[in-house]
PDB file of N, CA and C in Angstrom:
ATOM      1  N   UNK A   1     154.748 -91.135-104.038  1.00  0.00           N
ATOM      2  CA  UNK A   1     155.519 -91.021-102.804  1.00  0.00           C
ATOM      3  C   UNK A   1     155.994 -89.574-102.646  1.00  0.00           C
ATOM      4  N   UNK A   2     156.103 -89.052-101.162  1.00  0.00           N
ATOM      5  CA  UNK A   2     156.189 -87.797-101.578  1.00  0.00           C
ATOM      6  C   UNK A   2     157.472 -87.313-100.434  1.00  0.00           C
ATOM      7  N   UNK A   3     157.708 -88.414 -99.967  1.00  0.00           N
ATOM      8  CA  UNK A   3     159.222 -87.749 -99.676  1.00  0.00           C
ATOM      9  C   UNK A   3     159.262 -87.719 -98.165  1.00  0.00           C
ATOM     10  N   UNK A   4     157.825 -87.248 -97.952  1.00  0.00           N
ATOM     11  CA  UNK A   4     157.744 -86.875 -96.063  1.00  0.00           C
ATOM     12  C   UNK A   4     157.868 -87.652 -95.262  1.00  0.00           C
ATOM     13  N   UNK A   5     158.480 -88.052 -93.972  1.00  0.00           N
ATOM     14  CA  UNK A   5     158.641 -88.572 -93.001  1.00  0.00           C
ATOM     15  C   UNK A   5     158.126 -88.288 -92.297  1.00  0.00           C
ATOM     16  N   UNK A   6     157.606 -89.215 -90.953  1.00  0.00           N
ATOM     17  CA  UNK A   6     157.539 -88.654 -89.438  1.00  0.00           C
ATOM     18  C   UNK A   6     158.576 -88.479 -88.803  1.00  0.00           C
ATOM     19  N   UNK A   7     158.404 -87.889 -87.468  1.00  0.00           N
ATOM     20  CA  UNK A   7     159.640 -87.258 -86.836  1.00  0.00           C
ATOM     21  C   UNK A   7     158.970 -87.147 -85.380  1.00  0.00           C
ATOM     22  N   UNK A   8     159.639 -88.040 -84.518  1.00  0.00           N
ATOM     23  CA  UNK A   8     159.403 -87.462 -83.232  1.00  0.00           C
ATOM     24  C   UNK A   8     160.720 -86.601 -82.504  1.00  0.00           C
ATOM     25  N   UNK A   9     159.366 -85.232 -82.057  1.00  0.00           N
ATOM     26  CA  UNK A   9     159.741 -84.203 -81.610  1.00  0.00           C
ATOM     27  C   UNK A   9     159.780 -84.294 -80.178  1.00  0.00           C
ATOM     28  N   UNK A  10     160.374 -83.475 -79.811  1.00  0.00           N
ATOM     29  CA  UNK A  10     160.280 -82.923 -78.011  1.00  0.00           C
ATOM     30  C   UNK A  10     159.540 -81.656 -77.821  1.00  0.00           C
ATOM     31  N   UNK A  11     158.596 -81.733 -77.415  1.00  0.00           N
ATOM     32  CA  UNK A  11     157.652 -80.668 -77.019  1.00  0.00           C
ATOM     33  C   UNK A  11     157.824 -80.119 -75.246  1.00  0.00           C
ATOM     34  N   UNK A  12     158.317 -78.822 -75.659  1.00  0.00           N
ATOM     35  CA  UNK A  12     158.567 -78.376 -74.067  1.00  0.00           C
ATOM     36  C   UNK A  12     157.473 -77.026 -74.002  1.00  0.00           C
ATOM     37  N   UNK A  13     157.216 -77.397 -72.765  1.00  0.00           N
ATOM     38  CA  UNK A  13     155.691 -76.417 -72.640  1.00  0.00           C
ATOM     39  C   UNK A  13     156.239 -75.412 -71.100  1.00  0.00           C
ATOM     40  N   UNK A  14     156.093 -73.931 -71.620  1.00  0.00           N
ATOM     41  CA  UNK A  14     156.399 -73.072 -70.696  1.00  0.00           C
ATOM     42  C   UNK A  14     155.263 -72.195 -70.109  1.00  0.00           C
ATOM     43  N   UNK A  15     154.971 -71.784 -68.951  1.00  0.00           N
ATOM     44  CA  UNK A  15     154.895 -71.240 -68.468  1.00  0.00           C
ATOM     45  C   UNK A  15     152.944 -71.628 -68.372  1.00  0.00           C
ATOM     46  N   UNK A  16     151.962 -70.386 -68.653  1.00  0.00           N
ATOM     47  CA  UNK A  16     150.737 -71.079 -69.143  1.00  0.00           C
ATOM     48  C   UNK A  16     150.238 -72.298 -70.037  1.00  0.00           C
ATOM     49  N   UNK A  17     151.490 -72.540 -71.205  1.00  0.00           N
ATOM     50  CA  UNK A  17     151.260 -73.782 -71.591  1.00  0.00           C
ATOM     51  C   UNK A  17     151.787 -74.869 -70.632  1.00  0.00           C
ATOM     52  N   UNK A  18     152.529 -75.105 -69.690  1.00  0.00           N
ATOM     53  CA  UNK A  18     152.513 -76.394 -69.090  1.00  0.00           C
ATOM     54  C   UNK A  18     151.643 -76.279 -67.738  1.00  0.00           C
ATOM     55  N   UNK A  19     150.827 -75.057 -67.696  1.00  0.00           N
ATOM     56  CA  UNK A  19     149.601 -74.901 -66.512  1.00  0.00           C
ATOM     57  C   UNK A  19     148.716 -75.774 -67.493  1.00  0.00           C
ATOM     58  N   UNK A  20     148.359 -75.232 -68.328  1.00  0.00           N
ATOM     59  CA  UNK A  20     147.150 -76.014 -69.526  1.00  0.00           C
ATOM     60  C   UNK A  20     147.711 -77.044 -69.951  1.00  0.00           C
ATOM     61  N   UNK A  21     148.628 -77.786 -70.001  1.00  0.00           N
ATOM     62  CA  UNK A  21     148.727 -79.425 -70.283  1.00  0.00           C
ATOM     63  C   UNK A  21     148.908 -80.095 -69.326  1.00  0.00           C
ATOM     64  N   UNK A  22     149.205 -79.398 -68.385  1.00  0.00           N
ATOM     65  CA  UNK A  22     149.948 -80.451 -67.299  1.00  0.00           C
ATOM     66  C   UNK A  22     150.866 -81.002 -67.077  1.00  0.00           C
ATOM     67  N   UNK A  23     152.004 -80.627 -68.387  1.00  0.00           N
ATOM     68  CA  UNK A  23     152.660 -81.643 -68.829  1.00  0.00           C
ATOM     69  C   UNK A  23     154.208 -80.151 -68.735  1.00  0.00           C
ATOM     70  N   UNK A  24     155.614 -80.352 -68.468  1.00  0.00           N
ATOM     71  CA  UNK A  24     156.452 -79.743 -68.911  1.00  0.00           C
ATOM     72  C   UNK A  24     157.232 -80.249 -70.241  1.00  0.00           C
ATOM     73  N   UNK A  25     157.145 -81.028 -70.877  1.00  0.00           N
ATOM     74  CA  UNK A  25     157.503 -81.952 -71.914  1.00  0.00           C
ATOM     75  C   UNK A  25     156.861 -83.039 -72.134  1.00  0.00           C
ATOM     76  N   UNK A  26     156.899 -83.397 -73.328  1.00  0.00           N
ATOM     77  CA  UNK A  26     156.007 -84.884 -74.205  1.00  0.00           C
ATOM     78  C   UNK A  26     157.029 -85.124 -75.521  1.00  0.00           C
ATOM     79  N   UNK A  27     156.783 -86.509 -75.868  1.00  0.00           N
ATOM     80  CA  UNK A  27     157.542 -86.442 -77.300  1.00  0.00           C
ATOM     81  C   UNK A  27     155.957 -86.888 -78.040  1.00  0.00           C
ATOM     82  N   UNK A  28     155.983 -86.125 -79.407  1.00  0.00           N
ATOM     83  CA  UNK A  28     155.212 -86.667 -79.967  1.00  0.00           C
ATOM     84  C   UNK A  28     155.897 -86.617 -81.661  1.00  0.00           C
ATOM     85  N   UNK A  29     154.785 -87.817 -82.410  1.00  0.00           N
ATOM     86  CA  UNK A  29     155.011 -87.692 -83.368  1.00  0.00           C
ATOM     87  C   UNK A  29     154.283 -87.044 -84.694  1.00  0.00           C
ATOM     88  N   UNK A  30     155.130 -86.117 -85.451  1.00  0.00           N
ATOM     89  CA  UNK A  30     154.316 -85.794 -86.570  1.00  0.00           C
ATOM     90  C   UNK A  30     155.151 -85.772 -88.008  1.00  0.00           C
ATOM     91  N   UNK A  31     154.597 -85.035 -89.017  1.00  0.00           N
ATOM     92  CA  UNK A  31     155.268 -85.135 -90.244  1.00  0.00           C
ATOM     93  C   UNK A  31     156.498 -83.907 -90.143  1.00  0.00           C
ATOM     94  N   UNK A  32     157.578 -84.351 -90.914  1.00  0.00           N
ATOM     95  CA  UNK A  32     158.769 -83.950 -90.980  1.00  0.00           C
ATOM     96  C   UNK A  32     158.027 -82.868 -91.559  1.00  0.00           C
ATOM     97  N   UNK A  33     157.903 -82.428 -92.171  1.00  0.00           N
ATOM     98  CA  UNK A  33     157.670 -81.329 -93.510  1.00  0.00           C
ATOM     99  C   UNK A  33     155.821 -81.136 -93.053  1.00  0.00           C
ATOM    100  N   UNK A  34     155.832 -79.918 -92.286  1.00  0.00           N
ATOM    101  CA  UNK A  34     154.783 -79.122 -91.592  1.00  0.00           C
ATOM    102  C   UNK A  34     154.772 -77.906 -91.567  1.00  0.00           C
ATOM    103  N   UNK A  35     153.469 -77.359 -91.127  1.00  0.00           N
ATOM    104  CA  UNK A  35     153.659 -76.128 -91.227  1.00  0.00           C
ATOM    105  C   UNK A  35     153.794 -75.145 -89.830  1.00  0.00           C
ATOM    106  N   UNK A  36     153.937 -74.206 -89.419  1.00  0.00           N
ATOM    107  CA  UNK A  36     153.845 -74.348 -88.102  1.00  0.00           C
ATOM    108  C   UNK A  36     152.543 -74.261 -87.231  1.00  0.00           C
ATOM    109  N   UNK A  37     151.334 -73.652 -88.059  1.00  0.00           N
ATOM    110  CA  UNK A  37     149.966 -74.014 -87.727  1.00  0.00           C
ATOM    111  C   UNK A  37     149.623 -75.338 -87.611  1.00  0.00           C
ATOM    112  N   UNK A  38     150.306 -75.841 -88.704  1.00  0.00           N
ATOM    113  CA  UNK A  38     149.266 -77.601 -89.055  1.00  0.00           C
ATOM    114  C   UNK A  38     150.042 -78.078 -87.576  1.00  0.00           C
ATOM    115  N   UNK A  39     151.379 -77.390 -86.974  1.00  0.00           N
ATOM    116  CA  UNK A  39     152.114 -78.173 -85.818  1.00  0.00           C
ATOM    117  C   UNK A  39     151.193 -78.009 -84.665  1.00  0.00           C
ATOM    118  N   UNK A  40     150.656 -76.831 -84.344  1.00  0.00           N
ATOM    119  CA  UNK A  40     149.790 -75.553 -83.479  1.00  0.00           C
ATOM    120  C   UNK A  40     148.722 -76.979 -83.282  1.00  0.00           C
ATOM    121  N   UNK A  41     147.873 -76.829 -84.465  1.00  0.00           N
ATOM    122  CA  UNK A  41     146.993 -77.636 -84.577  1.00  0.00           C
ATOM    123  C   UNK A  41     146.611 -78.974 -83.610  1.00  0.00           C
ATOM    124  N   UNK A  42     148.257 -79.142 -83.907  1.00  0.00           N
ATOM    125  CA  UNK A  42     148.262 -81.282 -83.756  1.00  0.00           C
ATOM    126  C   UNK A  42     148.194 -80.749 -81.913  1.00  0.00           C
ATOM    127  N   UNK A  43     148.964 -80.086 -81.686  1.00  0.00           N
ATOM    128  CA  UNK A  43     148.870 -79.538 -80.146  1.00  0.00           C
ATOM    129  C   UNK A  43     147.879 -79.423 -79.528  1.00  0.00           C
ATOM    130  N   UNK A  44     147.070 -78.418 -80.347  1.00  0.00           N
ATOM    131  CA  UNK A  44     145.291 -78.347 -79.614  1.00  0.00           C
ATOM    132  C   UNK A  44     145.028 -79.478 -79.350  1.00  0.00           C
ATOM    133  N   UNK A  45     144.798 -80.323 -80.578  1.00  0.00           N
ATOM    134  CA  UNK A  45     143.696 -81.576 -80.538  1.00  0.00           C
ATOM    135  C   UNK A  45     144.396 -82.671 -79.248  1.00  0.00           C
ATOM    136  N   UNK A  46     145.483 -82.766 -79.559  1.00  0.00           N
ATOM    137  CA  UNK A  46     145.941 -83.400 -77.822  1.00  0.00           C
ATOM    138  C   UNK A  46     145.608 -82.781 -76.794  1.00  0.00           C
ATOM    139  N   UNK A  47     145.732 -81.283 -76.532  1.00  0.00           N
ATOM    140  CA  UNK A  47     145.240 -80.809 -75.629  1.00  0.00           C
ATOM    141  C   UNK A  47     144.578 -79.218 -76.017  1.00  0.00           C
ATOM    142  N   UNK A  48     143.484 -79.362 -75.211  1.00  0.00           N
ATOM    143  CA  UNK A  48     141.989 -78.248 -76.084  1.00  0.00           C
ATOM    144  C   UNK A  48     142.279 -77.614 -75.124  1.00  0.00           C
ATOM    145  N   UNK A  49     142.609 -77.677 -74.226  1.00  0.00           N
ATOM    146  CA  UNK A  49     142.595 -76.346 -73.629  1.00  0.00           C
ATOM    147  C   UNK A  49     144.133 -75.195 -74.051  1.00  0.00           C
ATOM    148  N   UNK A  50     144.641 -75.456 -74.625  1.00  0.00           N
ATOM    149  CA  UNK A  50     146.412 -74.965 -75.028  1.00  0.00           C
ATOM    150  C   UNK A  50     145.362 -73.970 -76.603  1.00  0.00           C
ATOM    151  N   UNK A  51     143.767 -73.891 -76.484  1.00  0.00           N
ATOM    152  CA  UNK A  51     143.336 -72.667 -77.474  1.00  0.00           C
ATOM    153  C   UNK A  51     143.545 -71.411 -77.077  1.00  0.00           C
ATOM    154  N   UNK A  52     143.343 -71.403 -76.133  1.00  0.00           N
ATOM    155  CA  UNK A  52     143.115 -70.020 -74.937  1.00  0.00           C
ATOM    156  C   UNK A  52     144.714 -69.295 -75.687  1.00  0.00           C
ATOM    157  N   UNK A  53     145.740 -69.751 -76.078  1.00  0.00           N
ATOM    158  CA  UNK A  53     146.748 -69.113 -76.083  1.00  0.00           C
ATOM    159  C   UNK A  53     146.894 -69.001 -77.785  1.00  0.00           C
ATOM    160  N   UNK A  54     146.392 -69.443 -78.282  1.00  0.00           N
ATOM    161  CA  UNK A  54     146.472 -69.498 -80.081  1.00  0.00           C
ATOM    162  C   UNK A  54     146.900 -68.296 -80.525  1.00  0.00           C
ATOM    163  N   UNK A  55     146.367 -66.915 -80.511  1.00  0.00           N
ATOM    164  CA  UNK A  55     146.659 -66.215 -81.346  1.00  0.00           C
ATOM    165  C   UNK A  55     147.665 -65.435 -80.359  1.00  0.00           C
ATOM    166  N   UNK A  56     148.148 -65.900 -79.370  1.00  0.00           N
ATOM    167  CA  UNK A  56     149.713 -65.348 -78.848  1.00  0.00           C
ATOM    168  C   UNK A  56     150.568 -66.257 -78.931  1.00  0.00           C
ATOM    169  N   UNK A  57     150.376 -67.632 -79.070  1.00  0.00           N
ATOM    170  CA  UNK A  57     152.034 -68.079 -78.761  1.00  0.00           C
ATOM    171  C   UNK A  57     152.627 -67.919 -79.907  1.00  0.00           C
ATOM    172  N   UNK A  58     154.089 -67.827 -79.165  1.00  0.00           N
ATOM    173  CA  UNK A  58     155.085 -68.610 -80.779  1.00  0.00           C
ATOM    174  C   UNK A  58     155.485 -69.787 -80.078  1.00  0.00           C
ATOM    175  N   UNK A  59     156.017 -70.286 -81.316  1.00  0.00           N
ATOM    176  CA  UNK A  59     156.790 -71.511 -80.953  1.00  0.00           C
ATOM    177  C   UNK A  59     158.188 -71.547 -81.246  1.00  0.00           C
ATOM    178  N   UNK A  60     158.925 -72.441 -80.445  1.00  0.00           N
ATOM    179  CA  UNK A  60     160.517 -71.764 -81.283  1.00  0.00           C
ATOM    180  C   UNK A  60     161.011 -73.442 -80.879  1.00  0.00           C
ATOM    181  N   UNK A  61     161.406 -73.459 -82.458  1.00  0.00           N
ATOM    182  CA  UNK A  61     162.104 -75.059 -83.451  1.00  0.00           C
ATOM    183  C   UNK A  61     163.599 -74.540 -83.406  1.00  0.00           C
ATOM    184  N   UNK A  62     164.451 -75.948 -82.561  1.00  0.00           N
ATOM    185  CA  UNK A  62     165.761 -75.955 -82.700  1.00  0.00           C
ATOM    186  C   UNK A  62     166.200 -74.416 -82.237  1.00  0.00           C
ATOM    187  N   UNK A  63     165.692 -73.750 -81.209  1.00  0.00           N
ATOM    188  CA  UNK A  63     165.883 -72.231 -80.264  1.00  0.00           C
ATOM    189  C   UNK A  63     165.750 -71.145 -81.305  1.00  0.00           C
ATOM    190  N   UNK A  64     165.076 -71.207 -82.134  1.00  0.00           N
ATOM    191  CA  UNK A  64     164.583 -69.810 -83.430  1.00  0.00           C
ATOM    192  C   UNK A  64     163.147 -69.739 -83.036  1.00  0.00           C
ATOM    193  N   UNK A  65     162.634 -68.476 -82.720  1.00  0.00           N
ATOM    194  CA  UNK A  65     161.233 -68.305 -82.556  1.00  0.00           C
ATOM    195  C   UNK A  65     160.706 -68.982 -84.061  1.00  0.00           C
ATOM    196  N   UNK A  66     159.550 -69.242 -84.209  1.00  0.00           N
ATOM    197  CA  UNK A  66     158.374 -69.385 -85.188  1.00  0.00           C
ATOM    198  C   UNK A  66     157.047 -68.934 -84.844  1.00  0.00           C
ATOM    199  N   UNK A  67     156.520 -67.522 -85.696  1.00  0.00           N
ATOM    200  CA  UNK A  67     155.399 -67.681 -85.507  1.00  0.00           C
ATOM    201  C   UNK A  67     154.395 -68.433 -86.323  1.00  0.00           C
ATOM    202  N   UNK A  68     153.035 -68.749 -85.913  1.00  0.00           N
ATOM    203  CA  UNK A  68     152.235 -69.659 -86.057  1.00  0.00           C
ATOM    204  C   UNK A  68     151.897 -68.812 -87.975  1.00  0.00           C
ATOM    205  N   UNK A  69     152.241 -69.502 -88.857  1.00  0.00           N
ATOM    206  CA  UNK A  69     152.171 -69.081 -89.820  1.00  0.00           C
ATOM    207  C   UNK A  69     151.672 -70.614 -90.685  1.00  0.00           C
ATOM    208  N   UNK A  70     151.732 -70.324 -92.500  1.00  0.00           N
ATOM    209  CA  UNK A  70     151.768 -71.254 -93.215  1.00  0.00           C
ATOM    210  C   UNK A  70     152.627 -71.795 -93.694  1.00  0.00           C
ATOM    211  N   UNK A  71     154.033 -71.150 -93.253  1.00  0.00           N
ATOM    212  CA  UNK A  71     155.035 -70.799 -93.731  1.00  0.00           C
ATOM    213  C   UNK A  71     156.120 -72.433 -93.479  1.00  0.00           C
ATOM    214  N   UNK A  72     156.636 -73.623 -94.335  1.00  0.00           N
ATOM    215  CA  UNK A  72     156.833 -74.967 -93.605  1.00  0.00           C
ATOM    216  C   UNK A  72     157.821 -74.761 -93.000  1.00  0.00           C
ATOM    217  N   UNK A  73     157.773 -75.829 -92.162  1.00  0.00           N
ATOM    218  CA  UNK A  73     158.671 -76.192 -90.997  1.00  0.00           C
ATOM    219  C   UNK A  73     159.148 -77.692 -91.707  1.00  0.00           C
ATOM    220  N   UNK A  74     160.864 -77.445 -91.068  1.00  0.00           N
ATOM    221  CA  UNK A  74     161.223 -79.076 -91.763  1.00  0.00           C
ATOM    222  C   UNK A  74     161.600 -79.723 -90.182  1.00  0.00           C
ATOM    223  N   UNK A  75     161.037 -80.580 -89.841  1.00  0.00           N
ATOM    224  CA  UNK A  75     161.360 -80.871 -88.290  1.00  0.00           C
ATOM    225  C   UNK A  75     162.254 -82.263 -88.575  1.00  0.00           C
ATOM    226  N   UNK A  76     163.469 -82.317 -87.871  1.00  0.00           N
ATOM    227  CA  UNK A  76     164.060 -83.414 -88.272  1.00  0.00           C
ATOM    228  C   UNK A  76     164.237 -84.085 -86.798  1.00  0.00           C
ATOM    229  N   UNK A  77     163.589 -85.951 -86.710  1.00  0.00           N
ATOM    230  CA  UNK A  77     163.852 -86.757 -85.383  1.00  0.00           C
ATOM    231  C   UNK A  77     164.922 -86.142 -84.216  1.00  0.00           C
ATOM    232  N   UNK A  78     164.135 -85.864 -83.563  1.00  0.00           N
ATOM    233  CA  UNK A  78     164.536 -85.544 -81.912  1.00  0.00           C
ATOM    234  C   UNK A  78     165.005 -83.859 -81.624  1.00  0.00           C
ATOM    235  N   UNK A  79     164.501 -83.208 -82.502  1.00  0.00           N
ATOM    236  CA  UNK A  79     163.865 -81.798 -82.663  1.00  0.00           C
ATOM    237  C   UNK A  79     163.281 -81.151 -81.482  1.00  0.00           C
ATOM    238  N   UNK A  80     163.460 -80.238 -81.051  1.00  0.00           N
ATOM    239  CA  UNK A  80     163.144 -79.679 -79.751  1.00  0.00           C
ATOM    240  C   UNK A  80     162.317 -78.553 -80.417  1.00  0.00           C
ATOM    241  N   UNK A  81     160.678 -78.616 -79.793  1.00  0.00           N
ATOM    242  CA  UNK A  81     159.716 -77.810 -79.935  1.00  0.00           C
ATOM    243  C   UNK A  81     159.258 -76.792 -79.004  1.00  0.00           C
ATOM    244  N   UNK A  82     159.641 -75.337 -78.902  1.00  0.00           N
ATOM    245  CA  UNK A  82     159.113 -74.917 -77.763  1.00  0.00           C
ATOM    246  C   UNK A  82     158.353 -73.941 -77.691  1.00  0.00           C
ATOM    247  N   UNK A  83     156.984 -74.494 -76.455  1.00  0.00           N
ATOM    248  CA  UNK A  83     155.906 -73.333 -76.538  1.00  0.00           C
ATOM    249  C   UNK A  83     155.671 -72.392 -75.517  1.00  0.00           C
ATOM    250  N   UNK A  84     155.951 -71.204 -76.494  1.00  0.00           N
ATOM    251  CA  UNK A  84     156.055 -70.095 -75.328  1.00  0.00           C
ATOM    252  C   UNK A  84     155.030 -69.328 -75.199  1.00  0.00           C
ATOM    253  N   UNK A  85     154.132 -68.921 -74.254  1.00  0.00           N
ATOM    254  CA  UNK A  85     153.214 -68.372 -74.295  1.00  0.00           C
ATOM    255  C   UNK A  85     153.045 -66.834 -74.190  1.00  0.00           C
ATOM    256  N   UNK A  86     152.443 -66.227 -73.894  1.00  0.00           N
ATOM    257  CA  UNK A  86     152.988 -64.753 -74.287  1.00  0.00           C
ATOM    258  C   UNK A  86     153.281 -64.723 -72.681  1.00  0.00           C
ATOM    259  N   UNK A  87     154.129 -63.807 -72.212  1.00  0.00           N
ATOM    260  CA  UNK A  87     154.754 -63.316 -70.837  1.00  0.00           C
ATOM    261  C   UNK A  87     153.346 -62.422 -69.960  1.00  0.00           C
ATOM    262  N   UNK A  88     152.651 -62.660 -68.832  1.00  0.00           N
ATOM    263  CA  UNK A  88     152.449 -62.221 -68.568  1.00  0.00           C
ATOM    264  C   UNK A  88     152.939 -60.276 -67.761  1.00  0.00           C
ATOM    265  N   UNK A  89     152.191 -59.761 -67.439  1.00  0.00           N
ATOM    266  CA  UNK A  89     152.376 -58.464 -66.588  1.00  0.00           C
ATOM    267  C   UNK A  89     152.442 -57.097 -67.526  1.00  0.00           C
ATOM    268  N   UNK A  90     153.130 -56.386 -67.170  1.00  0.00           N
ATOM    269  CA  UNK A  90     152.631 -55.122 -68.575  1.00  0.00           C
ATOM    270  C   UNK A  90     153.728 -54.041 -68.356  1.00  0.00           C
TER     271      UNK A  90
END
């Protein structure tokens, strides 16, 4: 037994990410004790088009940026996930 839980999160999608999901929020569920890639990940595979932004977004757990690293994430039930995509203009 190894301790980990699931945890449903709140996933809020900004700007190009809620153009590419369609969606401004979802709850989904994953493992408490993640990483923030393996989180990245679970995101794609629900929605494939949210690749286009991979090696720019961060994500920011409980309002702290995270970048997409190996680095774990402890997500605890009803956790607010948010994906920010990089800002357009220059």
């Amino acid at each position: 037994m190894n301790g980990f839980v699931d945890a449903q999160v709140s996933v809020l999608y900004f700007a190009k990410s809620a153009e590419l999901t369609g969606l401004k929020s979802e709850l989904i569920t994953v493992s408490s004790n993640v990483t923030s890639v393996q989180l990245w990940q679970h995101l794609e595979e629900k929605h494939p088009r949210l690749a286009v932004l991979r090696d720019q977004v961060v994500l920011a757990v409980r309002q702290e940026y995270v970048p997409l690293s190996e680095q774990p994430l402890t997500l605890r039930e009803g956790d607010e996930v948010a994906v920010i995509p990089p800002l357009s203009g220059g």
